[in-house]
Protein backbone atom coordinates (compact mmCIF):
# COMPACT_ATOMS: atom_id res chain seq x y z
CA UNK A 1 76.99 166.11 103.16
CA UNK A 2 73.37 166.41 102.17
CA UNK A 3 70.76 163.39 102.73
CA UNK A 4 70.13 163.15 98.71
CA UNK A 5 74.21 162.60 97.89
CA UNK A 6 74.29 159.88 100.92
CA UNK A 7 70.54 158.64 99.85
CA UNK A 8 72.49 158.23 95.90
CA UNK A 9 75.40 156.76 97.56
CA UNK A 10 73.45 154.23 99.18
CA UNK A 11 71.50 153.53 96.01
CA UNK A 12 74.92 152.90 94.28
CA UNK A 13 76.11 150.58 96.50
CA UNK A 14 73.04 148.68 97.08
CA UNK A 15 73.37 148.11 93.15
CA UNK A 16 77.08 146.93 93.51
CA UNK A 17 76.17 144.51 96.18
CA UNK A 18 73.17 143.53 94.13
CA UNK A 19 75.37 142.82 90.90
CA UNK A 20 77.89 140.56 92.89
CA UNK A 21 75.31 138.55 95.07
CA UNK A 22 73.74 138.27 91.13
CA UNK A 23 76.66 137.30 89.69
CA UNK A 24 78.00 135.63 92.49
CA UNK A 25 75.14 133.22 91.91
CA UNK A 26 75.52 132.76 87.77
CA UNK A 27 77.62 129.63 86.22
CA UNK A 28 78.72 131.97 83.68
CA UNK A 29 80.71 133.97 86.56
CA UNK A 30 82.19 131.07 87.76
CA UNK A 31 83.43 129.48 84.58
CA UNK A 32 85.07 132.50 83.68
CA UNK A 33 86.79 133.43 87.23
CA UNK A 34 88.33 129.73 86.76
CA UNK A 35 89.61 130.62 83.08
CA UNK A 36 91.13 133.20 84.92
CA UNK A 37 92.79 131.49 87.63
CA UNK A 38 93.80 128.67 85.10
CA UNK A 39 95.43 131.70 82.70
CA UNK A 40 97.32 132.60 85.41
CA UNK A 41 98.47 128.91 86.59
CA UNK A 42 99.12 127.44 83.06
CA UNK A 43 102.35 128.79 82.71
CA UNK A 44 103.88 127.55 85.85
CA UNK A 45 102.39 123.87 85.26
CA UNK A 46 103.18 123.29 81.87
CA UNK A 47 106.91 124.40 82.67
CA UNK A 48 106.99 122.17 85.60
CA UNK A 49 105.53 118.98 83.56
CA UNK A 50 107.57 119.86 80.43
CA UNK A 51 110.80 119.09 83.45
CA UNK A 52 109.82 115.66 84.20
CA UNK A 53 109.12 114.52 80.86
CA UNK A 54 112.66 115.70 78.99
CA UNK A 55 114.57 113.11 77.33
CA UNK A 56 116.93 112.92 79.92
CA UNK A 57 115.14 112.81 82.82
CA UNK A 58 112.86 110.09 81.48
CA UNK A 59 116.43 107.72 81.22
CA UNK A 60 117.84 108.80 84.69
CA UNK A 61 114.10 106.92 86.36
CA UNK A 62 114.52 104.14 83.71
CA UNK A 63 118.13 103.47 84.54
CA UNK A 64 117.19 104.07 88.41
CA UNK A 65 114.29 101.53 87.94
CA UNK A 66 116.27 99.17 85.91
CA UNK A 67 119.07 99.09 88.95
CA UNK A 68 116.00 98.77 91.48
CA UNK A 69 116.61 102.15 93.50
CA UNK A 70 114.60 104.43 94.73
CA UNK A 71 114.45 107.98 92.54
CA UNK A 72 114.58 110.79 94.42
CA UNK A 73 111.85 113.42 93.74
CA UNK A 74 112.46 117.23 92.96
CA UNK A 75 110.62 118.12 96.00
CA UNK A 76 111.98 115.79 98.39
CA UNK A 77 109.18 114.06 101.29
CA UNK A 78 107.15 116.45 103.10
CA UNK A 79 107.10 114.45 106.81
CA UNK A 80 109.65 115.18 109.31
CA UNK A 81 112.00 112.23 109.75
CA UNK A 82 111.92 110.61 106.85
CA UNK A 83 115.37 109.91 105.54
């Protein structure tokens, strides 16, 4: 290739980097890559909290409380050896 197309090359990515290291540095950019990550992660949380607070969950830990046992958790303890 010629020097001039590897001289514009290097010009264009010299911009790129410039732009993200910019960016990179902004509040602005931040805020919105979290409104991103939330977008995606909303849907998944919400379904999962919308679980533990039916109706009929909420009397299966009252009753469990009431009796003065221990409710077991959807995801179960995350040691080794316990229970």
């Amino acid at each position: 290739m010629n020097w001039a197309v590897w001289l514009v090359l290097g010009a264009a990515v010299a911009v790129l980097l410039g732009s993200a290291f910019v960016a990179g540095q902004s509040p602005r950019f931040w805020w919105g890559m979290g409104l991103l990550v939330w977008e995606q992660l909303k849907p998944g949380l919400l379904a999962a909290l919308a679980r533990d607070f039916t109706p009929e969950h909420a009397a299966k830990v009252a009753a469990a409380t009431r009796r003065g046992e221990d409710f077991p958790g959807r995801v179960g303890h995350g040691h080794r050896g316990e229970r």
